[in-house]
PDB file of N, CA and C in Angstrom:
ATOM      1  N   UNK A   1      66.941 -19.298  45.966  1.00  0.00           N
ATOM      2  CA  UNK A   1      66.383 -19.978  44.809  1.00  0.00           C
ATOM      3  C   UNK A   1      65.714 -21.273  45.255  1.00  0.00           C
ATOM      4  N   UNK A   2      64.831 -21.354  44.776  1.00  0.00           N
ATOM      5  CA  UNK A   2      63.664 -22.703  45.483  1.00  0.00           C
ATOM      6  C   UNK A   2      63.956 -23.673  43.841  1.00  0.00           C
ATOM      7  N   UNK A   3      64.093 -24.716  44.394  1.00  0.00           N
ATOM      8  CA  UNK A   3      64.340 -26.092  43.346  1.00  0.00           C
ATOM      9  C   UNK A   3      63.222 -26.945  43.421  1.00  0.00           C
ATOM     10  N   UNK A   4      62.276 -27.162  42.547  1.00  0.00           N
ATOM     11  CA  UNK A   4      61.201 -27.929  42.556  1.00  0.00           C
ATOM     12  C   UNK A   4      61.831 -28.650  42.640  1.00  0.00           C
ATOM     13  N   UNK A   5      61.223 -30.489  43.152  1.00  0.00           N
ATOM     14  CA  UNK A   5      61.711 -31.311  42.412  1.00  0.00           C
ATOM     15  C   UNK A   5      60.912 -32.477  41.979  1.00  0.00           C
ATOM     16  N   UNK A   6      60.611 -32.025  40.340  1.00  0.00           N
ATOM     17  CA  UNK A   6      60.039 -33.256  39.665  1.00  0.00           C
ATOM     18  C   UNK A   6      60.069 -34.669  39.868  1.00  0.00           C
ATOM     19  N   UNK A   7      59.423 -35.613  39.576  1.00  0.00           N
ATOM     20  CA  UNK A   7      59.244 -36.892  38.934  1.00  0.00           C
ATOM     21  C   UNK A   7      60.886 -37.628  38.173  1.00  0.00           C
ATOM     22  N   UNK A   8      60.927 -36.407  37.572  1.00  0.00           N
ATOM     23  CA  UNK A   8      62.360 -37.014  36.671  1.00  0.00           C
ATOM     24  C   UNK A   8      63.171 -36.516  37.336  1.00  0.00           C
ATOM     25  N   UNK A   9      63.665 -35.773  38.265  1.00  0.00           N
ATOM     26  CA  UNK A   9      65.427 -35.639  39.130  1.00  0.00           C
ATOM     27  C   UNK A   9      65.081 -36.435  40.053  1.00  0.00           C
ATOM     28  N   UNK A  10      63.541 -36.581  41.082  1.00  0.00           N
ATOM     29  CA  UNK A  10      63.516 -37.412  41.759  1.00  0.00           C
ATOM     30  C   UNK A  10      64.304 -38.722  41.484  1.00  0.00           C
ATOM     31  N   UNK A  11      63.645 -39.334  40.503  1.00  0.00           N
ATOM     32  CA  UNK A  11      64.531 -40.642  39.707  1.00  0.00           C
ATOM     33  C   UNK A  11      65.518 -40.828  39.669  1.00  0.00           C
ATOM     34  N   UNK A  12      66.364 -39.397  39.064  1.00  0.00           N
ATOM     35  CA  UNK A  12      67.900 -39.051  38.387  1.00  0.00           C
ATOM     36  C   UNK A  12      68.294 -39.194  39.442  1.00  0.00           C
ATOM     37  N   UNK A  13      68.274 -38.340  40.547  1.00  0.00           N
ATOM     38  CA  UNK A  13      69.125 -38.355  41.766  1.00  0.00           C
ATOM     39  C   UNK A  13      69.132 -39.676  42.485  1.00  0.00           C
ATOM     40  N   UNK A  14      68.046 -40.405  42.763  1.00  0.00           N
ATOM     41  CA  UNK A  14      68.149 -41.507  43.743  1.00  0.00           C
ATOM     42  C   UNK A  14      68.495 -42.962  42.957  1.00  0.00           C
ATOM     43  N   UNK A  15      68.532 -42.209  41.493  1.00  0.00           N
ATOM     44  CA  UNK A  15      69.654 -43.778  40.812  1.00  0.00           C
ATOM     45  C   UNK A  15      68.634 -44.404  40.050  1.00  0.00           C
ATOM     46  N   UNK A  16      67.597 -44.490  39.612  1.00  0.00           N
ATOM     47  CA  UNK A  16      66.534 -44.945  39.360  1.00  0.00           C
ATOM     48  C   UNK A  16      66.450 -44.876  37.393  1.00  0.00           C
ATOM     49  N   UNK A  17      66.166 -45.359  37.017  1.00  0.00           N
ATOM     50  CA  UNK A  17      66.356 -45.087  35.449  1.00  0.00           C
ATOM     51  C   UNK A  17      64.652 -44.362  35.251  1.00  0.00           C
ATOM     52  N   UNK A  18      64.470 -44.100  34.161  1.00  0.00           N
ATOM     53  CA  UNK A  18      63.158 -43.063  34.055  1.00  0.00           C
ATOM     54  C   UNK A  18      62.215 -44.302  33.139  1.00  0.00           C
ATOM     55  N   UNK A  19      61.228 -44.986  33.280  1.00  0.00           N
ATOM     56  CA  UNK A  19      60.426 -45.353  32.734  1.00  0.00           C
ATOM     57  C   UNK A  19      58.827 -45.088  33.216  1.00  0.00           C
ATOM     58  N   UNK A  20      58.161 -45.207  32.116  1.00  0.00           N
ATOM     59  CA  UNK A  20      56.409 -45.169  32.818  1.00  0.00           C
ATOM     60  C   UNK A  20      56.192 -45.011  33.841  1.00  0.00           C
ATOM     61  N   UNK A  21      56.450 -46.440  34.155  1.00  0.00           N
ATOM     62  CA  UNK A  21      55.951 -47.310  35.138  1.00  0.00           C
ATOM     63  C   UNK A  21      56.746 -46.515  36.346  1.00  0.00           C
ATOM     64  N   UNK A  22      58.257 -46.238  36.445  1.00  0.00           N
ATOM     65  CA  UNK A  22      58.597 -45.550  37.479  1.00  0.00           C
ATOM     66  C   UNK A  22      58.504 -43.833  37.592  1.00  0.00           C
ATOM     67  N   UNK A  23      57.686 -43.065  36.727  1.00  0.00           N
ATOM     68  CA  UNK A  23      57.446 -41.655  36.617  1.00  0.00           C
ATOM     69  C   UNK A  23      56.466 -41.447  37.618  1.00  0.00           C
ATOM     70  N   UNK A  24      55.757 -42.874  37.055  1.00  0.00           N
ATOM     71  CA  UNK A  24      54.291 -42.530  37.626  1.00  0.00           C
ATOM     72  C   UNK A  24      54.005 -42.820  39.088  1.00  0.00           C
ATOM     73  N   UNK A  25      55.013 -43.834  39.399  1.00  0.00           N
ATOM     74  CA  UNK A  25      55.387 -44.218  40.856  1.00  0.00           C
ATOM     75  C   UNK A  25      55.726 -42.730  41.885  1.00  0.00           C
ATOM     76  N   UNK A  26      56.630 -42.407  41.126  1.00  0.00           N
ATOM     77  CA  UNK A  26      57.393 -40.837  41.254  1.00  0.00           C
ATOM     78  C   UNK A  26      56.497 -39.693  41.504  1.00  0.00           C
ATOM     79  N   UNK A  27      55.243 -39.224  40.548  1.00  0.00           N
ATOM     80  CA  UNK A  27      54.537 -38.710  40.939  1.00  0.00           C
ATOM     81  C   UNK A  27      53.404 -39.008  42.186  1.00  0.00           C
ATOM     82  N   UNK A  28      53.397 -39.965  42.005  1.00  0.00           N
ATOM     83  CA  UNK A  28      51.850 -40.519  42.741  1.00  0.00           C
ATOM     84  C   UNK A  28      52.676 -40.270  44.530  1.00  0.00           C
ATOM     85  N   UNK A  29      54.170 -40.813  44.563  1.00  0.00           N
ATOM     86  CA  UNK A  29      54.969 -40.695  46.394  1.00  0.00           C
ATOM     87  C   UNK A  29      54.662 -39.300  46.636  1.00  0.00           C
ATOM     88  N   UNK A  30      55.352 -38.442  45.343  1.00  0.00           N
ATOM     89  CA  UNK A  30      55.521 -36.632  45.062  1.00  0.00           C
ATOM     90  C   UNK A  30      54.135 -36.252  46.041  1.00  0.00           C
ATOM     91  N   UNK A  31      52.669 -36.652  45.331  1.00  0.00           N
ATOM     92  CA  UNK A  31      51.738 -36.229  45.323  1.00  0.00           C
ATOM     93  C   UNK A  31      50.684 -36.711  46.648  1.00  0.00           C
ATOM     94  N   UNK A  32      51.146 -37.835  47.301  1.00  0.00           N
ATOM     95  CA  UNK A  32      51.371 -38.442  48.595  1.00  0.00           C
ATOM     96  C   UNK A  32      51.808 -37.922  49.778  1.00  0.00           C
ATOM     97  N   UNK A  33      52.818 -37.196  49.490  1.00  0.00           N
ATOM     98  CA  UNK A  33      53.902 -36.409  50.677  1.00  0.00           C
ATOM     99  C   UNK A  33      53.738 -35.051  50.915  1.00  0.00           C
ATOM    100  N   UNK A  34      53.100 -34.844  52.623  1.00  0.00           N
ATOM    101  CA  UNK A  34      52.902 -33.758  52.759  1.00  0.00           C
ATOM    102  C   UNK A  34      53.808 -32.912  52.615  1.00  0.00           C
ATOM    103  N   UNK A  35      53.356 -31.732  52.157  1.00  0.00           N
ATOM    104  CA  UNK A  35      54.551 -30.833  51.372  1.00  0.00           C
ATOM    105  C   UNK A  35      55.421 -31.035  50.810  1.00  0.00           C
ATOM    106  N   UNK A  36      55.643 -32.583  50.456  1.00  0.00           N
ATOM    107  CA  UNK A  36      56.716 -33.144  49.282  1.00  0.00           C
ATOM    108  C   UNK A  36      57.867 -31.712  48.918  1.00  0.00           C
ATOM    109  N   UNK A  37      57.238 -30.493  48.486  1.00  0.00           N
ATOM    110  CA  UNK A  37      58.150 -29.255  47.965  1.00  0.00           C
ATOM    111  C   UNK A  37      59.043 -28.859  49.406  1.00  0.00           C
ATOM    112  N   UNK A  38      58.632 -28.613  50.459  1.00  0.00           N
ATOM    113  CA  UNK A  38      59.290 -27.571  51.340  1.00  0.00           C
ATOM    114  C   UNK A  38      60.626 -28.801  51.711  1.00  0.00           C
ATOM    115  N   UNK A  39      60.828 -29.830  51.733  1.00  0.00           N
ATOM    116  CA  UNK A  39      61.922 -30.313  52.037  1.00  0.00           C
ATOM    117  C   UNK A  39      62.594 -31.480  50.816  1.00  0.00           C
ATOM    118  N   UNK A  40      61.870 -31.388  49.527  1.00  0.00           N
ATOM    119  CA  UNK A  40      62.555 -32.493  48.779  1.00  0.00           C
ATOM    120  C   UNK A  40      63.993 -32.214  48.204  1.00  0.00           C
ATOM    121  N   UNK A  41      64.491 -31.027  48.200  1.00  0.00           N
ATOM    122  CA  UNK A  41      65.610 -30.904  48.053  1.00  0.00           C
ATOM    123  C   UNK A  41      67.046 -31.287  48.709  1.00  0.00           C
ATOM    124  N   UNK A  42      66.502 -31.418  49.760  1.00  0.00           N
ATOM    125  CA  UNK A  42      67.330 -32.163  51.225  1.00  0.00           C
ATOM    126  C   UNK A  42      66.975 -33.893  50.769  1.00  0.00           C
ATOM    127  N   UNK A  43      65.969 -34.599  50.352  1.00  0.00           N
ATOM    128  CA  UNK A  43      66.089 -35.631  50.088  1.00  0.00           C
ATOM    129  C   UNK A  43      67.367 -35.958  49.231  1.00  0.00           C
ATOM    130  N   UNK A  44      68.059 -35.515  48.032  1.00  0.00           N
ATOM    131  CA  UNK A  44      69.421 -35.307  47.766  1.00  0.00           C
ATOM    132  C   UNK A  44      70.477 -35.593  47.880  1.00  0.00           C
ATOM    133  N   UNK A  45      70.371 -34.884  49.364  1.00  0.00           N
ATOM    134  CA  UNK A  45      71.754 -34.269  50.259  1.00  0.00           C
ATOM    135  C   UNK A  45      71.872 -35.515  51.048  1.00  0.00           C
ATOM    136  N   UNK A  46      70.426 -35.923  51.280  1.00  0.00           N
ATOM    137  CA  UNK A  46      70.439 -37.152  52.255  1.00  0.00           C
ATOM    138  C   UNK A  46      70.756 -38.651  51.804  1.00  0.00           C
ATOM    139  N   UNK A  47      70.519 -38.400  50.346  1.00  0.00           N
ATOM    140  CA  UNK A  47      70.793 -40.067  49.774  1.00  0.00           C
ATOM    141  C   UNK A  47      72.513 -40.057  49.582  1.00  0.00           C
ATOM    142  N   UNK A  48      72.485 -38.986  49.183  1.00  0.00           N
ATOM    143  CA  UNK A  48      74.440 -38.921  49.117  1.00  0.00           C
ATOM    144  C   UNK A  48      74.780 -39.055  50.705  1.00  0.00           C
ATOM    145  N   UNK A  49      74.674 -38.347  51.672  1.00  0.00           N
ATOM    146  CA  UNK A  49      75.197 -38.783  52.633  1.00  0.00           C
ATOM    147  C   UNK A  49      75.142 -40.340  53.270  1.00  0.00           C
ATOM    148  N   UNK A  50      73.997 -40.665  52.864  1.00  0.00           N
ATOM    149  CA  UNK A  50      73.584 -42.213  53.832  1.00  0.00           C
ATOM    150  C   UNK A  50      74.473 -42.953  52.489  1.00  0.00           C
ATOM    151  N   UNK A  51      74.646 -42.632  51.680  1.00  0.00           N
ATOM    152  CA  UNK A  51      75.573 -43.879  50.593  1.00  0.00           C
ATOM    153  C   UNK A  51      76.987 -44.226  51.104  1.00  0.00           C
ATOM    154  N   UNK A  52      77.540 -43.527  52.055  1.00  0.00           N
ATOM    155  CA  UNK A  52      78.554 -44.129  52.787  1.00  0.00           C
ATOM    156  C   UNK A  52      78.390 -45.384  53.878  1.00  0.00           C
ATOM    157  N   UNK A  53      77.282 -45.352  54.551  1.00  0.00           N
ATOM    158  CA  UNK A  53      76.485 -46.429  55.156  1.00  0.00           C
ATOM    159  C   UNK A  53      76.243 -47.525  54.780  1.00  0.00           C
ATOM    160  N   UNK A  54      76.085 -47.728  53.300  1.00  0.00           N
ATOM    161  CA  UNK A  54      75.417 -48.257  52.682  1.00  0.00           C
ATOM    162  C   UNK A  54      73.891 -48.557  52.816  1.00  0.00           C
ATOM    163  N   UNK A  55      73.104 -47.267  52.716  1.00  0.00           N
ATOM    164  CA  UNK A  55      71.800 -46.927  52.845  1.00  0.00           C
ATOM    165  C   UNK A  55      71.657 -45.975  51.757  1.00  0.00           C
ATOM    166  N   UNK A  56      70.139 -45.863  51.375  1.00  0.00           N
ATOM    167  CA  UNK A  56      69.512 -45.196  50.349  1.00  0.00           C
ATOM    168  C   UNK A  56      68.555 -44.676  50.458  1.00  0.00           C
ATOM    169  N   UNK A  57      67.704 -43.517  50.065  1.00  0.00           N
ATOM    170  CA  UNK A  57      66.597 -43.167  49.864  1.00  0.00           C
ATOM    171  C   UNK A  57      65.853 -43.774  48.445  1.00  0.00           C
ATOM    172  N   UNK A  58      64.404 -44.266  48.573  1.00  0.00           N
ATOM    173  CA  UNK A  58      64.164 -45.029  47.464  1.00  0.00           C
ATOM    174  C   UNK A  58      62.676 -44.872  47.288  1.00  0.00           C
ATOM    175  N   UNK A  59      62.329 -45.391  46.411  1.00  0.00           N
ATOM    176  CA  UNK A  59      60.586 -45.850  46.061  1.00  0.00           C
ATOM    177  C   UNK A  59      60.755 -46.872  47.000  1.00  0.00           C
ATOM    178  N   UNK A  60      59.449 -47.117  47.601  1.00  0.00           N
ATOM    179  CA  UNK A  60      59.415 -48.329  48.134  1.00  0.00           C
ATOM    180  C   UNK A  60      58.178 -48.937  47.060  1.00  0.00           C
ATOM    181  N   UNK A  61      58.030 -50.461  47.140  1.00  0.00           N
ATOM    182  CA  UNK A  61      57.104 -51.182  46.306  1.00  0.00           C
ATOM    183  C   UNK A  61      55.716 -51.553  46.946  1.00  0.00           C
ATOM    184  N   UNK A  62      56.009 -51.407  48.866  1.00  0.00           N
ATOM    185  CA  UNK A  62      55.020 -51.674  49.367  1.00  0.00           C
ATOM    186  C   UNK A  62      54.051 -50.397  49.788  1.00  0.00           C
ATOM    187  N   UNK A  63      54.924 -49.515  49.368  1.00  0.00           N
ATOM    188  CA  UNK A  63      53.761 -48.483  50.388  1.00  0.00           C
ATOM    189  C   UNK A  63      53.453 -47.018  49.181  1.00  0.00           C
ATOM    190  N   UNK A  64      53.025 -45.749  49.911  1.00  0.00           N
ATOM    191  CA  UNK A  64      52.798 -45.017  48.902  1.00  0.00           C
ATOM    192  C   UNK A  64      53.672 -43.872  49.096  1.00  0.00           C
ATOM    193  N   UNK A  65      55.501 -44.089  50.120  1.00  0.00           N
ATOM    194  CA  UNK A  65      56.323 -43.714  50.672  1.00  0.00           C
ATOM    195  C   UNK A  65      57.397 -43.468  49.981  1.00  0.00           C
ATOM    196  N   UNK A  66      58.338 -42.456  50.398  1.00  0.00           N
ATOM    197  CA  UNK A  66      59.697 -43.237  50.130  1.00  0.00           C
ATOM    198  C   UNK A  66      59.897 -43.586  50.829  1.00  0.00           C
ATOM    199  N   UNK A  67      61.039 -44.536  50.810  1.00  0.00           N
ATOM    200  CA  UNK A  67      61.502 -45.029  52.498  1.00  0.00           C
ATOM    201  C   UNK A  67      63.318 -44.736  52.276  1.00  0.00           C
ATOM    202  N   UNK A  68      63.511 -44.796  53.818  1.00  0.00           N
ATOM    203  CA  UNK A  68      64.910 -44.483  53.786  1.00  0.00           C
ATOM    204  C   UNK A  68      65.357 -46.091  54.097  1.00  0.00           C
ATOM    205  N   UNK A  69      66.512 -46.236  53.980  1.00  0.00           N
ATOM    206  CA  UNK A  69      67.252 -48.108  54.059  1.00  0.00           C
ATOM    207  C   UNK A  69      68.545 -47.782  54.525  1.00  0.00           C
ATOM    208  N   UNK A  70      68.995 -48.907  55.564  1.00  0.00           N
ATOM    209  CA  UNK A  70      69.927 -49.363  55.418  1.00  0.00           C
ATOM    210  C   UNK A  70      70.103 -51.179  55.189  1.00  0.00           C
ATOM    211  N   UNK A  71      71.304 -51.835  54.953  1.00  0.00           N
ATOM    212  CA  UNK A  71      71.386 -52.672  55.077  1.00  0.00           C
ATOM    213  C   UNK A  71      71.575 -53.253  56.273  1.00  0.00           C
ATOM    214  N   UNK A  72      70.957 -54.289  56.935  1.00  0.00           N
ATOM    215  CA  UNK A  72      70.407 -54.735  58.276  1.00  0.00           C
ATOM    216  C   UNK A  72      71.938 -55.501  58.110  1.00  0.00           C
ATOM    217  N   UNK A  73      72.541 -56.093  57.382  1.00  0.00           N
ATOM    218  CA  UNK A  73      74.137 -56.550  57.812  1.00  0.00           C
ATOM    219  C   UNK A  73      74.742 -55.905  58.296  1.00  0.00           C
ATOM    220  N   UNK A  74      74.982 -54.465  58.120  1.00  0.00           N
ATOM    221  CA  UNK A  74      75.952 -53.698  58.762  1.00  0.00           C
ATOM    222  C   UNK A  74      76.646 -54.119  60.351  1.00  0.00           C
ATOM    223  N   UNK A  75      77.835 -53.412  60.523  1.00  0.00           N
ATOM    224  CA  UNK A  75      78.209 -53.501  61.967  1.00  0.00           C
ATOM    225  C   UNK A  75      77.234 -52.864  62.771  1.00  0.00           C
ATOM    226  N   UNK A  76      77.037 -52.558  63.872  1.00  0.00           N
ATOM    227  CA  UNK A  76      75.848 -52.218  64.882  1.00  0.00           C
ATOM    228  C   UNK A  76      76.479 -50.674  64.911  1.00  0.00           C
ATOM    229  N   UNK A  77      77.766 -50.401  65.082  1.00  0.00           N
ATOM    230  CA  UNK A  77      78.511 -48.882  64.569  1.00  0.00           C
ATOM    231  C   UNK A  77      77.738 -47.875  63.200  1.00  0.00           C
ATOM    232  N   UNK A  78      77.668 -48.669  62.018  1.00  0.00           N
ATOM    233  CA  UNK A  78      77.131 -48.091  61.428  1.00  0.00           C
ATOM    234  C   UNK A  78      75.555 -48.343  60.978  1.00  0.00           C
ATOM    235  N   UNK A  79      74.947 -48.767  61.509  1.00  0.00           N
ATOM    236  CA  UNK A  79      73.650 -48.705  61.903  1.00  0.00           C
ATOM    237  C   UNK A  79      73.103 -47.969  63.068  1.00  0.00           C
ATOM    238  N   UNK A  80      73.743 -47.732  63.849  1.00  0.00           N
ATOM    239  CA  UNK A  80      73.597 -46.640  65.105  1.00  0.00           C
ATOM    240  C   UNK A  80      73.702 -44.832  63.948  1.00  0.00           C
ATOM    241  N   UNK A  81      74.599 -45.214  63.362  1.00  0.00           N
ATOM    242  CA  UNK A  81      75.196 -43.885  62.876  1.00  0.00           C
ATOM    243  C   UNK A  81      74.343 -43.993  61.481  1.00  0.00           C
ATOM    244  N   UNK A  82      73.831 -44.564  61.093  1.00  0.00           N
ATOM    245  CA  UNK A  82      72.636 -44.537  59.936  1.00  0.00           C
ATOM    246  C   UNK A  82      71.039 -43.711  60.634  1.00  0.00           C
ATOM    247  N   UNK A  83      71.025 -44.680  61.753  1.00  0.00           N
ATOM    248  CA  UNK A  83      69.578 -44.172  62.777  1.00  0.00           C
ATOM    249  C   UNK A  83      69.969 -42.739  63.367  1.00  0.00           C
ATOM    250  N   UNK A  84      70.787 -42.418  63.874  1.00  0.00           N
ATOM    251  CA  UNK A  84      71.231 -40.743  64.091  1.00  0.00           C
ATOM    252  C   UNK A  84      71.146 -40.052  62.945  1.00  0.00           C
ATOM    253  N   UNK A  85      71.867 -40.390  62.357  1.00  0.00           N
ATOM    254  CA  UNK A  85      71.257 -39.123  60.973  1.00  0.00           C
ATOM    255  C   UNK A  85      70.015 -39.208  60.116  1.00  0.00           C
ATOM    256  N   UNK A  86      69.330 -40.255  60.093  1.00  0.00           N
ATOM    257  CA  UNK A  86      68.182 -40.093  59.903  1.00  0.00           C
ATOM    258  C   UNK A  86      67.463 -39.310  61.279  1.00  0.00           C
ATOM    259  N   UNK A  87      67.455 -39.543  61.978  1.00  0.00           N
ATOM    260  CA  UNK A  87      67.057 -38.870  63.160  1.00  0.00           C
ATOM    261  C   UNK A  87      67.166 -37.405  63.177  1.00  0.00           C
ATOM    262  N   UNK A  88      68.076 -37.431  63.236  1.00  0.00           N
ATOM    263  CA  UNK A  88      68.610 -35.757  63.095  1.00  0.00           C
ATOM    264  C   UNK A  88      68.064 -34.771  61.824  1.00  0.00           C
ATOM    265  N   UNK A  89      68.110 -35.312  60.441  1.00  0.00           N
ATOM    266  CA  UNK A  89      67.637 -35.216  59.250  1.00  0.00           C
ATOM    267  C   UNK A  89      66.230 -34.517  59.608  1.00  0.00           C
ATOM    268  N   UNK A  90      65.142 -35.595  59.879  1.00  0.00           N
ATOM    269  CA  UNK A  90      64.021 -35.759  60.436  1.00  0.00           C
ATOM    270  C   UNK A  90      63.757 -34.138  61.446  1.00  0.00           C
ATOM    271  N   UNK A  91      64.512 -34.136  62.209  1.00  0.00           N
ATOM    272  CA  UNK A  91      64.204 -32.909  62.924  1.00  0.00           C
ATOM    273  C   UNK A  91      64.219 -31.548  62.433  1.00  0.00           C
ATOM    274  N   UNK A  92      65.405 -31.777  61.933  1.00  0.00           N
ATOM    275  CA  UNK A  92      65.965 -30.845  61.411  1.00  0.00           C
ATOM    276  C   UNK A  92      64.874 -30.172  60.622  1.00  0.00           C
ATOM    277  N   UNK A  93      64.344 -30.520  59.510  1.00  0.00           N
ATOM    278  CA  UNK A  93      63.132 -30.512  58.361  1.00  0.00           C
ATOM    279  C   UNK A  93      62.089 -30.552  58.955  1.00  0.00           C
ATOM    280  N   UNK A  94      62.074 -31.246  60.106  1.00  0.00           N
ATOM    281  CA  UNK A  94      60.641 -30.945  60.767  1.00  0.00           C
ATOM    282  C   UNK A  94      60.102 -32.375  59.509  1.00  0.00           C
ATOM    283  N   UNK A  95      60.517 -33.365  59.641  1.00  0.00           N
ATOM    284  CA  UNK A  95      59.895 -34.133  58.442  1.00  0.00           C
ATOM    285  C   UNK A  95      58.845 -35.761  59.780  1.00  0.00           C
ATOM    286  N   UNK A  96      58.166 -35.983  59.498  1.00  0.00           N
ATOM    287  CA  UNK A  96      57.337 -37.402  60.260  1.00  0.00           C
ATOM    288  C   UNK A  96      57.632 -38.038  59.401  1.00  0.00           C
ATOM    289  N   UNK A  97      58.378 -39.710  60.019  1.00  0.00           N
ATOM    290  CA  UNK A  97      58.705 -40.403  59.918  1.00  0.00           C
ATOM    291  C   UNK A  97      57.900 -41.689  60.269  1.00  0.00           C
ATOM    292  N   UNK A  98      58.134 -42.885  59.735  1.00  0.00           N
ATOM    293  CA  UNK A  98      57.390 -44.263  60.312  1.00  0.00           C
ATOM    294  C   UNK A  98      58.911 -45.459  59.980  1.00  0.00           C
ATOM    295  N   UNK A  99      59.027 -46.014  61.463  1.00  0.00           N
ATOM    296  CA  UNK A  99      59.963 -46.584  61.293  1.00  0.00           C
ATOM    297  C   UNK A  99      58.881 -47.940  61.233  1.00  0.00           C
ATOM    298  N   UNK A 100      60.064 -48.980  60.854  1.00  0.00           N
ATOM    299  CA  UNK A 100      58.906 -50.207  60.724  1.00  0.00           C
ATOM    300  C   UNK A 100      59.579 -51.341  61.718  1.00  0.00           C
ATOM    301  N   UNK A 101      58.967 -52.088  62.377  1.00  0.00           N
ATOM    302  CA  UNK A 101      59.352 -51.865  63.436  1.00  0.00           C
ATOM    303  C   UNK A 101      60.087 -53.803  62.917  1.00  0.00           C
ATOM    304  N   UNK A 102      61.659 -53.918  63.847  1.00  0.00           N
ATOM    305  CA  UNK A 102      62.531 -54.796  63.483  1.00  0.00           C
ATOM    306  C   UNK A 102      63.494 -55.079  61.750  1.00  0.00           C
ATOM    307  N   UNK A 103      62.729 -53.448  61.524  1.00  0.00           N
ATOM    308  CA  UNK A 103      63.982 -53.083  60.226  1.00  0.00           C
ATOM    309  C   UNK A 103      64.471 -52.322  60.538  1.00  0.00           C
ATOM    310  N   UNK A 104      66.027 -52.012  59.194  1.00  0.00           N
ATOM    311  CA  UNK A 104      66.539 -50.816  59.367  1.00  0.00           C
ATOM    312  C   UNK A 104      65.892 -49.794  58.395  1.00  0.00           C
ATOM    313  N   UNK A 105      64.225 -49.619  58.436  1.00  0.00           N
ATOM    314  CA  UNK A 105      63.848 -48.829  57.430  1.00  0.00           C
ATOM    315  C   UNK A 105      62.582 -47.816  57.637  1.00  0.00           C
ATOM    316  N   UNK A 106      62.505 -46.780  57.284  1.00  0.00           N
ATOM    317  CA  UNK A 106      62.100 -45.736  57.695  1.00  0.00           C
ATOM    318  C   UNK A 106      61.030 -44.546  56.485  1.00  0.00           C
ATOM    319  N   UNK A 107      60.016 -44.763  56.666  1.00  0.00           N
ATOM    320  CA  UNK A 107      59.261 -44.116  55.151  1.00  0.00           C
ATOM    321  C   UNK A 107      59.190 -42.832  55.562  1.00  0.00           C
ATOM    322  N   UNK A 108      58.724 -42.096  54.777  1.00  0.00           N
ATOM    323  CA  UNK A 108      58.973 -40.435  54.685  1.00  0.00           C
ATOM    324  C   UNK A 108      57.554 -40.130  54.649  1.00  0.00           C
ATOM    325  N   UNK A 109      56.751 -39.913  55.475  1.00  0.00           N
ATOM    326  CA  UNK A 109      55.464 -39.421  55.456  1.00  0.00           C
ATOM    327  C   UNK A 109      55.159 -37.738  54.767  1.00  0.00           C
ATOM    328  N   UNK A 110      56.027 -36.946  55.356  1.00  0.00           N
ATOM    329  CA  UNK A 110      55.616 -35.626  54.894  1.00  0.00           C
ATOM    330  C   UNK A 110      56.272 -34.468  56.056  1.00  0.00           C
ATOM    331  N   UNK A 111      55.891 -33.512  56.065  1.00  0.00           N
ATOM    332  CA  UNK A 111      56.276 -32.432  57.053  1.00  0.00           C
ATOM    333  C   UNK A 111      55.551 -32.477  58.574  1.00  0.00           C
ATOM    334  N   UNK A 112      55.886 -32.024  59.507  1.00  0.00           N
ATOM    335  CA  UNK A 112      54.997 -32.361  61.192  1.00  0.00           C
ATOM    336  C   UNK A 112      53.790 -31.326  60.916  1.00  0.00           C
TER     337      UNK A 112
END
């Protein structure tokens, strides 16, 4: 069974409340991201897992991305173990990535 995933679970799932202004954000990343469909369902799987980290998958405000986060306070333990599973994630899906360089943050370009 293949799970689209809209504008509005996008939102629902990554915590986001549903307004205009953030639908349209929602579509426009959706419509941005190569093949956005063949792996957004794993986006999901991935914000629940990195929430033990204290990291998120999110809209970002600067770009036309999502980006993945962690918090740059963390111990260097779980920031190592934030960057591995994004890493791994990434392969796995076959997904291109842009890390930015002296954060812990990582935008979601699309499929390789």
């Amino acid at each position: 069974m293949h799970l689209e995933v809209s504008p509005e679970v996008l939102l629902s799932q990554l915590g986001y409340s549903k307004s205009d202004t953030s639908l349209q954000q929602a579509q426009f990343v959706i419509s941005q991201t190569k093949d956005f469909n063949k792996f957004s369902k794993h986006l999901i799987s991935l914000n629940d897992h990195l929430k033990k980290m204290n990291a998120y998958v999110g809209l970002s405000n600067s770009t036309k991305y999502l980006k993945i986060k962690c918090d740059e306070n963390d111990a260097d333990e779980i920031l190592e173990e934030f960057h591995d599973e994004v890493k791994h994630w990434a392969e796995k899906y076959n997904i291109k990535l842009e890390k930015l360089d002296g954060k812990e943050v990582y935008y979601i370009l699309g499929t390789l």
